[in-house]
Protein backbone atom coordinates (compact mmCIF):
# COMPACT_ATOMS: atom_id res chain seq x y z
CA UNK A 1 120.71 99.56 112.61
CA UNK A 2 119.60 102.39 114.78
CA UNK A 3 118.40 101.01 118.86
CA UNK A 4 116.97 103.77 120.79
CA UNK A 5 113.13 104.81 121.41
CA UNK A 6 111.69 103.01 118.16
CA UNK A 7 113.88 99.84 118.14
CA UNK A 8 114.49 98.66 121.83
CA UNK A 9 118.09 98.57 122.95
CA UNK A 10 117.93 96.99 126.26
CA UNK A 11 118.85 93.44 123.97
CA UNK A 12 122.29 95.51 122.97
CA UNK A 13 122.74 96.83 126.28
CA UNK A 14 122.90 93.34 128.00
CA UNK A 15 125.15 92.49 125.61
CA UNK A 16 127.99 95.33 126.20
CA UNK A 17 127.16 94.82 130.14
CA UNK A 18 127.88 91.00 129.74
CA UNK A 19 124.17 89.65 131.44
CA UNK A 20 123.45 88.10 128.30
CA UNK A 21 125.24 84.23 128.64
CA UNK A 22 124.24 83.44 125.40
CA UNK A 23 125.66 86.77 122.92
CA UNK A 24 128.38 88.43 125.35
CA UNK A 25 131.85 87.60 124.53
CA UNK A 26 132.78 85.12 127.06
CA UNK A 27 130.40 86.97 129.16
CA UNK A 28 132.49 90.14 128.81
CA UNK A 29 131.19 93.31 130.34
CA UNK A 30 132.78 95.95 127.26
CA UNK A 31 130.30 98.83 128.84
CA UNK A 32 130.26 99.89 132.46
CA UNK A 33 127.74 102.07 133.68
CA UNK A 34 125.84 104.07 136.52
CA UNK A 35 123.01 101.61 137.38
CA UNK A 36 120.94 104.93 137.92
CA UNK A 37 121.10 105.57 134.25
CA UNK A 38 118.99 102.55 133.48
CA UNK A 39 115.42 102.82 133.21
CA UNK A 40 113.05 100.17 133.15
CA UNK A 41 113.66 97.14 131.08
CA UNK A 42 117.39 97.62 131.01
CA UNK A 43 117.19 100.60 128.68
CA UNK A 44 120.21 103.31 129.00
CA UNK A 45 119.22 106.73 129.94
CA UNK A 46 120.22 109.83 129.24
CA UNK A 47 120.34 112.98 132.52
CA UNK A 48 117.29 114.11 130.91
CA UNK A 49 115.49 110.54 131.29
CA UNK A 50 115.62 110.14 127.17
CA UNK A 51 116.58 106.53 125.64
CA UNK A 52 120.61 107.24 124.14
CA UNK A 53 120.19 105.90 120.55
CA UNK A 54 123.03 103.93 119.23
CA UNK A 55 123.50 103.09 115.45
CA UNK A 56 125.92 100.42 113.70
CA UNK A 57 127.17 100.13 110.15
CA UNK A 58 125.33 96.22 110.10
CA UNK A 59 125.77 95.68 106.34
CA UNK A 60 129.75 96.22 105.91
CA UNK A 61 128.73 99.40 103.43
CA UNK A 62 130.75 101.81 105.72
CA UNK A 63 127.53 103.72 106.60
CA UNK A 64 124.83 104.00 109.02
CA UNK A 65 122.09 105.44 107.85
CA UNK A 66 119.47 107.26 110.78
CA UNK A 67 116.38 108.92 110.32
CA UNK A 68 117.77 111.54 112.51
CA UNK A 69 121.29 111.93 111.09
CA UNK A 70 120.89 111.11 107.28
CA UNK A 71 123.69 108.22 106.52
CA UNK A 72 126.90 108.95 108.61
CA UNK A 73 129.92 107.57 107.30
CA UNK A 74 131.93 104.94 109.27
CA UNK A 75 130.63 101.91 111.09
CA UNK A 76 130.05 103.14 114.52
CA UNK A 77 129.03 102.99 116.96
CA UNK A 78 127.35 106.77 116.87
CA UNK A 79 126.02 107.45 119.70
CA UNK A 80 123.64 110.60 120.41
CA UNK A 81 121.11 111.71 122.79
CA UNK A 82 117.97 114.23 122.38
CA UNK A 83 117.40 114.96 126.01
CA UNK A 84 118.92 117.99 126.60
CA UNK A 85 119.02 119.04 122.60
CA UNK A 86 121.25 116.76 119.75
CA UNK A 87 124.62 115.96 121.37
CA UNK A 88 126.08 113.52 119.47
CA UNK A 89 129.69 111.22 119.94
CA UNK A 90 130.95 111.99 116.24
CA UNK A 91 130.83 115.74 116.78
CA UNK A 92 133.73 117.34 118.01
CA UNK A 93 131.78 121.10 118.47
CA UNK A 94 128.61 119.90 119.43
CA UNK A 95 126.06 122.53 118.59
CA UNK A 96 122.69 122.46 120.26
CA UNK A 97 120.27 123.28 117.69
CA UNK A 98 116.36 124.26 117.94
CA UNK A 99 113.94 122.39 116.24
């Protein structure tokens, strides 16, 4: 499952900030954050003011498959932002491509 500008992650993001009571871990904050990098309805930001997109292997196949990415093997998260061109958290030489 892929959250970012089509699938709203501001649900996810309460969870890994620990303001959701009823899904965070014993109300566990497992994300900490510059409140300036949310925008409105608790939806993380890139510098460029573009939704980060973050994908999850949700089936236990060992893949996540994007629309952006293809399928990318592993279960995550990936984590990648199209603000300032593709950076992405699985790259180790991130190349910023032109499309």
């Amino acid at each position: 499952m892929t959250f970012g500008k089509e699938v709203d992650q501001s649900e996810l993001i309460k969870v890994l900030l620990g303001l959701d009571p009823v899904k965070s871990l014993s109300n566990s904050c497992l994300l900490v954050i510059d409140r300036r990098a949310m925008g409105p309805n608790e939806t993380y930001l890139d510098p460029w003011g573009m939704p980060y997109f973050i994908a999850f292997d949700t089936d236990g196949d060992g893949n996540c498959t994007t629309e952006r990415w293809g399928i990318l093997k592993g279960k995550g998260p990936f984590v990648w932002s199209e603000g300032g061109g593709p950076i992405a958290s699985w790259q180790s030489n991130v190349v910023h491509a032109r499309y």
